[in-house]
C-alpha atoms as a PDB file:
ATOM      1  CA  UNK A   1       0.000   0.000   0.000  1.00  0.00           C
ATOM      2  CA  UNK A   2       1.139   3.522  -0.878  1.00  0.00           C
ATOM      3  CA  UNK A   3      -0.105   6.596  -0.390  1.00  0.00           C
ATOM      4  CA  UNK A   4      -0.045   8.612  -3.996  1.00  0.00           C
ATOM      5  CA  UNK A   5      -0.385  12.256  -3.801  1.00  0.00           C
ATOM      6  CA  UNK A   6      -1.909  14.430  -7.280  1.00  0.00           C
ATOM      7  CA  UNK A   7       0.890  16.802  -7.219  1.00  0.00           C
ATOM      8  CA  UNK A   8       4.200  16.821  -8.726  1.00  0.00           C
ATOM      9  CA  UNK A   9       5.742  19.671  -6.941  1.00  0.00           C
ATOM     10  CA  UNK A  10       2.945  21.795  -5.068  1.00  0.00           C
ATOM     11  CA  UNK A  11      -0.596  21.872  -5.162  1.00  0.00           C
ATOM     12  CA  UNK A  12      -2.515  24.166  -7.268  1.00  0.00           C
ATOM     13  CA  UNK A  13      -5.831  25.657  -6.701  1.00  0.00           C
ATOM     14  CA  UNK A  14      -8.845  26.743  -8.918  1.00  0.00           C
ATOM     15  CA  UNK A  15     -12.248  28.374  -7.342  1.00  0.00           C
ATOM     16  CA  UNK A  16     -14.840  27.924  -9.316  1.00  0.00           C
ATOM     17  CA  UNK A  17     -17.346  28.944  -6.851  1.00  0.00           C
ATOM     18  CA  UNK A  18     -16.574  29.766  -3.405  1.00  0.00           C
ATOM     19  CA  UNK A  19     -19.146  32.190  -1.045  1.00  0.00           C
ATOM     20  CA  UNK A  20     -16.216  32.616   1.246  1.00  0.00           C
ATOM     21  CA  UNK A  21     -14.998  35.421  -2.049  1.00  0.00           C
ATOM     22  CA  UNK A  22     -17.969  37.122  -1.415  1.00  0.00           C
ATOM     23  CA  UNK A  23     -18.778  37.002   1.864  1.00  0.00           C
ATOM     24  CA  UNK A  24     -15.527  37.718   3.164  1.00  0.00           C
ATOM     25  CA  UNK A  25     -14.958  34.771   5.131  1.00  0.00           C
ATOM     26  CA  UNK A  26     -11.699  35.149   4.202  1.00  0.00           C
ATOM     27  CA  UNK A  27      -8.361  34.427   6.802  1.00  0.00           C
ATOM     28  CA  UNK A  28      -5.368  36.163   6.061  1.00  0.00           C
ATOM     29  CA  UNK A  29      -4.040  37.680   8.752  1.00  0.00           C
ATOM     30  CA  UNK A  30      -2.822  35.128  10.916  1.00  0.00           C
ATOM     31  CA  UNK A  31       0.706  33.413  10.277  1.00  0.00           C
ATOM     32  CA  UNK A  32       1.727  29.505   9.320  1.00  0.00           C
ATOM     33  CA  UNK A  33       2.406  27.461  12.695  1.00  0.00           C
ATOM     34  CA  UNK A  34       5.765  27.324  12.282  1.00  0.00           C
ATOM     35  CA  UNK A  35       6.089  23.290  14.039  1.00  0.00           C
ATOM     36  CA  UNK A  36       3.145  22.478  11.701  1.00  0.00           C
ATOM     37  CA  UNK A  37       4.935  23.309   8.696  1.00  0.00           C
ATOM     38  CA  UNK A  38       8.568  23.141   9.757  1.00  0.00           C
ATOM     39  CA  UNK A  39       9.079  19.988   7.274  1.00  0.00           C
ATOM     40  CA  UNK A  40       6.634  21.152   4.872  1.00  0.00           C
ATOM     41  CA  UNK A  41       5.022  24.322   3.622  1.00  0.00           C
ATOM     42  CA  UNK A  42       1.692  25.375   3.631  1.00  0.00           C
ATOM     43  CA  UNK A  43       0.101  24.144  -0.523  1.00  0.00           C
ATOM     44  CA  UNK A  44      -2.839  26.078  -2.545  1.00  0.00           C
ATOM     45  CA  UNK A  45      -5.532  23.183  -2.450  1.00  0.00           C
ATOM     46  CA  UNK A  46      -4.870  22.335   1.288  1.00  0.00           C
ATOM     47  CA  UNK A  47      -7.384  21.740   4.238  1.00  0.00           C
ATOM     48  CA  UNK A  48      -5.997  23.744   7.106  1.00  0.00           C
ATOM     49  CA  UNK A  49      -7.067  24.697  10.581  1.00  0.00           C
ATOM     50  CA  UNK A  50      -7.744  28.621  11.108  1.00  0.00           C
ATOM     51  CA  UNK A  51      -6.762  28.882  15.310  1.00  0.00           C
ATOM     52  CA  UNK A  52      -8.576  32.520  16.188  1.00  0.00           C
ATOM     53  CA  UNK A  53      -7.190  32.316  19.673  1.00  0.00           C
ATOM     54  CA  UNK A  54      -3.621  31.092  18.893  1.00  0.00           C
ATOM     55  CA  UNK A  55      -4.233  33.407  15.644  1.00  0.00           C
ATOM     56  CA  UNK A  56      -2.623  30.400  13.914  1.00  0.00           C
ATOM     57  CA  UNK A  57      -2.784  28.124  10.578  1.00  0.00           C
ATOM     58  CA  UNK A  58      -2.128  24.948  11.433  1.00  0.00           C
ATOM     59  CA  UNK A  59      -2.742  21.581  10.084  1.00  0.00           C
ATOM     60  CA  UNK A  60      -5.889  19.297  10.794  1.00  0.00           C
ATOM     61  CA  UNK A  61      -5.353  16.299  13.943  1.00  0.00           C
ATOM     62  CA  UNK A  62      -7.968  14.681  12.370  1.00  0.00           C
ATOM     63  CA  UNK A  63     -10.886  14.402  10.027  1.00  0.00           C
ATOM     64  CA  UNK A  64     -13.144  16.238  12.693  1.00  0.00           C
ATOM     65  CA  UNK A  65     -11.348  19.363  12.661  1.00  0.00           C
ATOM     66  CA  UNK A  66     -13.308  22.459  10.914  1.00  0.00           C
ATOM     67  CA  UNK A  67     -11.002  23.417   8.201  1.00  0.00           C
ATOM     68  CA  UNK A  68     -11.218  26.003   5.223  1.00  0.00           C
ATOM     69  CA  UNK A  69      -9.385  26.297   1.608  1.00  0.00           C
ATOM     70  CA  UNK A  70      -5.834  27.756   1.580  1.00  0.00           C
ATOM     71  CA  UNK A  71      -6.221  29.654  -1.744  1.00  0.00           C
ATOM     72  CA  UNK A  72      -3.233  32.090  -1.314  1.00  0.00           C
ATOM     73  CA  UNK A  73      -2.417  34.431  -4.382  1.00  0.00           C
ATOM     74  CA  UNK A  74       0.768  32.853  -6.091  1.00  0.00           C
ATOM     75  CA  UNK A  75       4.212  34.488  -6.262  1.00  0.00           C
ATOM     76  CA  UNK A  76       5.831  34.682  -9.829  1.00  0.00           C
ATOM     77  CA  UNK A  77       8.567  32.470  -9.255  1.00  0.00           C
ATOM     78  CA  UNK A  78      10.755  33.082 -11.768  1.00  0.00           C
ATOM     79  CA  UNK A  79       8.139  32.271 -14.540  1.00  0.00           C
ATOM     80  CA  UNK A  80       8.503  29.008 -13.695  1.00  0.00           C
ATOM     81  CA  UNK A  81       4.791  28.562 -12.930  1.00  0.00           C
ATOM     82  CA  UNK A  82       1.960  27.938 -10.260  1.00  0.00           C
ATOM     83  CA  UNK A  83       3.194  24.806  -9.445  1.00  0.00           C
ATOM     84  CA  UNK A  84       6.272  26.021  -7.655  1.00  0.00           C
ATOM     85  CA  UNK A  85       4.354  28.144  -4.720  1.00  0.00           C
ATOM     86  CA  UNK A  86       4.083  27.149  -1.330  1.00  0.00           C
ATOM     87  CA  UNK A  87       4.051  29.258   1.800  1.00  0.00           C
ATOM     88  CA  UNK A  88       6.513  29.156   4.349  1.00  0.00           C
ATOM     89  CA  UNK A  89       6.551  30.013   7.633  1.00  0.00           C
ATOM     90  CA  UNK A  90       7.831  33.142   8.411  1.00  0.00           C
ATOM     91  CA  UNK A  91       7.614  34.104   4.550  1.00  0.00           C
ATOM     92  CA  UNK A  92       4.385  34.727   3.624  1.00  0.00           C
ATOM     93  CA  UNK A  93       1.128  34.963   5.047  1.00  0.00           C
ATOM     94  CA  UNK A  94      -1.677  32.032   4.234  1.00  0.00           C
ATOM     95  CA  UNK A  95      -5.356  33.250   2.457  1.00  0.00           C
ATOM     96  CA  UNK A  96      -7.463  30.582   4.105  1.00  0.00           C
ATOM     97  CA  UNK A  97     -11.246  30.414   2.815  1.00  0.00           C
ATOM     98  CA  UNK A  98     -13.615  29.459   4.728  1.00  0.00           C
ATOM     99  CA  UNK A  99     -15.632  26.220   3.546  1.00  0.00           C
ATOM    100  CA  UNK A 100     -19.745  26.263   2.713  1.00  0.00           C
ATOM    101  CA  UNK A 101     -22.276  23.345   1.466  1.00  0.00           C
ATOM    102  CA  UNK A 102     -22.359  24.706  -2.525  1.00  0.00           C
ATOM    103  CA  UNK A 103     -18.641  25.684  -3.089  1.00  0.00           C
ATOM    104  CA  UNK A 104     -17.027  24.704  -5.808  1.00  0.00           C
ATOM    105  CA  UNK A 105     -13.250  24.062  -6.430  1.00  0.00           C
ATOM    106  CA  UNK A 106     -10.310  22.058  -8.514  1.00  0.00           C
ATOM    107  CA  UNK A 107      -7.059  21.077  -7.247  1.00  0.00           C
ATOM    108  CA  UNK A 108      -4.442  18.465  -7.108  1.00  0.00           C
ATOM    109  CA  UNK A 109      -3.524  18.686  -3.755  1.00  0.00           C
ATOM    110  CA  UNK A 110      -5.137  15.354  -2.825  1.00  0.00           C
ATOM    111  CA  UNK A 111      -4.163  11.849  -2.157  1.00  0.00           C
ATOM    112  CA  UNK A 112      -5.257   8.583  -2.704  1.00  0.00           C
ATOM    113  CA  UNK A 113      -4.023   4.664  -1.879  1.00  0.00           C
ATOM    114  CA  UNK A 114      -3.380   2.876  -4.856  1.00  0.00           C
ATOM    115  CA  UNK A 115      -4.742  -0.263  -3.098  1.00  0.00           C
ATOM    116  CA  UNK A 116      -8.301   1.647  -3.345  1.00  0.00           C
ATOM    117  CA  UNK A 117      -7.265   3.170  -6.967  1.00  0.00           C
ATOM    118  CA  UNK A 118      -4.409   2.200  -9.016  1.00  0.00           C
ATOM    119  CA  UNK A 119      -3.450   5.107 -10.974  1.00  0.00           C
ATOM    120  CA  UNK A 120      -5.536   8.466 -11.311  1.00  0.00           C
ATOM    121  CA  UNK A 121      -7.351   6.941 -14.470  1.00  0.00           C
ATOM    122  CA  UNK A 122      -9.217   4.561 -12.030  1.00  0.00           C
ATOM    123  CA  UNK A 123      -9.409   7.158  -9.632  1.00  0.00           C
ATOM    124  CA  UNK A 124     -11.515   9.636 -12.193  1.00  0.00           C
ATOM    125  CA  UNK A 125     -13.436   6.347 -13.872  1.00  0.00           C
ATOM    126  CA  UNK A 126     -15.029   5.647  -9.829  1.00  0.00           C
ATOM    127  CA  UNK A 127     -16.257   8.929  -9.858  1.00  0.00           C
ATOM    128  CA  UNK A 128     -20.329   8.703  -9.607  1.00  0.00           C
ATOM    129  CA  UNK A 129     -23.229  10.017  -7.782  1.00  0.00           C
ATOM    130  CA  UNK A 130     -22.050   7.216  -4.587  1.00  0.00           C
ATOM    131  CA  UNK A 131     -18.593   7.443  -4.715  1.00  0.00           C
ATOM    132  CA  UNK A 132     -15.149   9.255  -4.503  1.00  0.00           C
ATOM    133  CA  UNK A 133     -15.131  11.655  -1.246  1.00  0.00           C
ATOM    134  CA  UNK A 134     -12.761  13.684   0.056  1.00  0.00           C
ATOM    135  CA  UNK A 135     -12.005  14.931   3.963  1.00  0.00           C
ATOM    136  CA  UNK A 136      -9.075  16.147   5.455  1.00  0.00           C
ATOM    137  CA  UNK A 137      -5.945  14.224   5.859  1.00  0.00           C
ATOM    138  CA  UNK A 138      -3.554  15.161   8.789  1.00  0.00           C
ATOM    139  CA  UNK A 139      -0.815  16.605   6.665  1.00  0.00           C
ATOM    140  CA  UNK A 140      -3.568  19.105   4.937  1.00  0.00           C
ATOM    141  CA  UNK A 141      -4.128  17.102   1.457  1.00  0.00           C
ATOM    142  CA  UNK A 142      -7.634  16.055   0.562  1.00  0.00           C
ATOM    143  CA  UNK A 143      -7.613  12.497   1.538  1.00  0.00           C
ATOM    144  CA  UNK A 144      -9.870  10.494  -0.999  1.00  0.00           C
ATOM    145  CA  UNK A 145     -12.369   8.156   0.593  1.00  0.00           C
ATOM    146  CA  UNK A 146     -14.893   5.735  -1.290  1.00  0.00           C
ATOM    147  CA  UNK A 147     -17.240   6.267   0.654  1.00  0.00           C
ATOM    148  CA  UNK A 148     -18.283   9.026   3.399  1.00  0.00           C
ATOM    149  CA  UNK A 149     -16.816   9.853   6.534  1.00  0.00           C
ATOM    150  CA  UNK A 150     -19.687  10.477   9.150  1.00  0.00           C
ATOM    151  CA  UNK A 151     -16.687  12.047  11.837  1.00  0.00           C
ATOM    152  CA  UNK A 152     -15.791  14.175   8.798  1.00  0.00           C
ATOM    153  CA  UNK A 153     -16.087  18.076  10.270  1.00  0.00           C
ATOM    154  CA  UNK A 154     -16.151  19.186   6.243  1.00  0.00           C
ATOM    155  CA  UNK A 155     -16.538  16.771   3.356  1.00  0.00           C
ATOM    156  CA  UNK A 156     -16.138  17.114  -0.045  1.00  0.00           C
ATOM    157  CA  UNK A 157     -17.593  15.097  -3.319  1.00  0.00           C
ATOM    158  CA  UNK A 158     -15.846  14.647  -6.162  1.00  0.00           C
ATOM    159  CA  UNK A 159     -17.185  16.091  -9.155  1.00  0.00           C
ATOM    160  CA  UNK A 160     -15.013  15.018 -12.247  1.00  0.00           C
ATOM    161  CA  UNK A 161     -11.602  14.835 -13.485  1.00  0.00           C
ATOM    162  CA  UNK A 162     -10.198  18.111 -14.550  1.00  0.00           C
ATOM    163  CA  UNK A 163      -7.323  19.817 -16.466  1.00  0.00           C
ATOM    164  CA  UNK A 164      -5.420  22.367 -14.121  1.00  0.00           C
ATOM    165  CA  UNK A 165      -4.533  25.628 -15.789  1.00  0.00           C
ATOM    166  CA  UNK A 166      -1.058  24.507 -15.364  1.00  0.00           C
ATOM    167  CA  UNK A 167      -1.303  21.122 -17.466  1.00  0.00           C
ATOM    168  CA  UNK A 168      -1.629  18.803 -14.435  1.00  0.00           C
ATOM    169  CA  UNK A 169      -4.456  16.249 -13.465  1.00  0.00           C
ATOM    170  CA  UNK A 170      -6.932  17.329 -10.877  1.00  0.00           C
ATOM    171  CA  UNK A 171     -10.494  17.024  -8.938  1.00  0.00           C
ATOM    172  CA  UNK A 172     -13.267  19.222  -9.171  1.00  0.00           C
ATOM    173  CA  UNK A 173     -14.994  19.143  -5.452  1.00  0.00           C
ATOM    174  CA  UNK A 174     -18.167  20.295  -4.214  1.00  0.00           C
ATOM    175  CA  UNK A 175     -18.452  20.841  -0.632  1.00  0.00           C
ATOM    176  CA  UNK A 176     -21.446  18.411   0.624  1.00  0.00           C
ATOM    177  CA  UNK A 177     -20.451  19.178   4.399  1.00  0.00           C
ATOM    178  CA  UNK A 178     -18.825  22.243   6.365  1.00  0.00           C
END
């Protein structure tokens, strides 16, 4: 068993429709938890933790944490594409969005185990009404599920396979729970 993640380098994001744009449920001003993401840097497409009281981001402990989109506006690294943000701590602050039943988003930044789906291909062909979910893993990614998670604090449902605007493979998710 392995645990295959939809990103080559780092995850990239695509809201479709998100109220959070509108509504301004919008968390920016707080800073990455810096022993969260000492190892590994906050991705576009992640499921993260907004602490108001520690006035934190931090990464879910498990899959009944309340989390929201990080959707943070990309850097231009060197032209070398979207693919190559991340935030770090210390470097830049996080835009976390706040999840609602109805939004609508694509990203890679999900994982799968290839004992459940071999490849992405089988991933995108058990896509249906019933199947292919997605709640929050502990290291942020969307962690795909066959079927629902009743613990789940927000749960997504995966729409369709999809084309990021940076040539990768990704999943369009609606959010069925937040």
């Amino acid at each position: 068993m392995a645990i295959v993640k939809g990103t080559s380098v780092y995850g990239v994001v695509e809201l479709n429709k998100v109220a959070a744009v509108k509504t301004g449920q919008i968390y920016t001003q707080y800073e990455l938890d810096a022993t969260d993401f000492a190892a590994t840097p906050a991705e576009n497409g992640m499921l993260l933790v907004v602490d108001h009281v520690g006035k934190k981001i931090k990464k879910p402990t498990a899959v009944t944490a309340l989390v929201g989109l990080h959707a943070s506006v990309e850097k231009d690294y060197e032209n070398k594409g979207r693919k190559h943000f991340a935030a770090k701590p210390g470097e830049f602050l996080p835009r976390v969005d706040k999840l609602n039943v109805g939004d609508v988003f694509e990203t890679n930044t999900f994982q799968y185990d290839d004992t459940v789906y071999a490849n992405y291909t089988a991933l995108v062909a058990a896509i249906s009404p019933t199947a292919v979910f997605g709640v929050a893993a502990t290291n942020g990614f969307i962690d795909v599920k066959a079927a629902t998670t009743p613990t789940a604090a927000v749960e997504l449902k995966a729409v369709e396979g999809v084309v990021l605007p940076n040539g990768e493979n990704g999943i369009k998710w609606v959010v069925t729970k937040a």
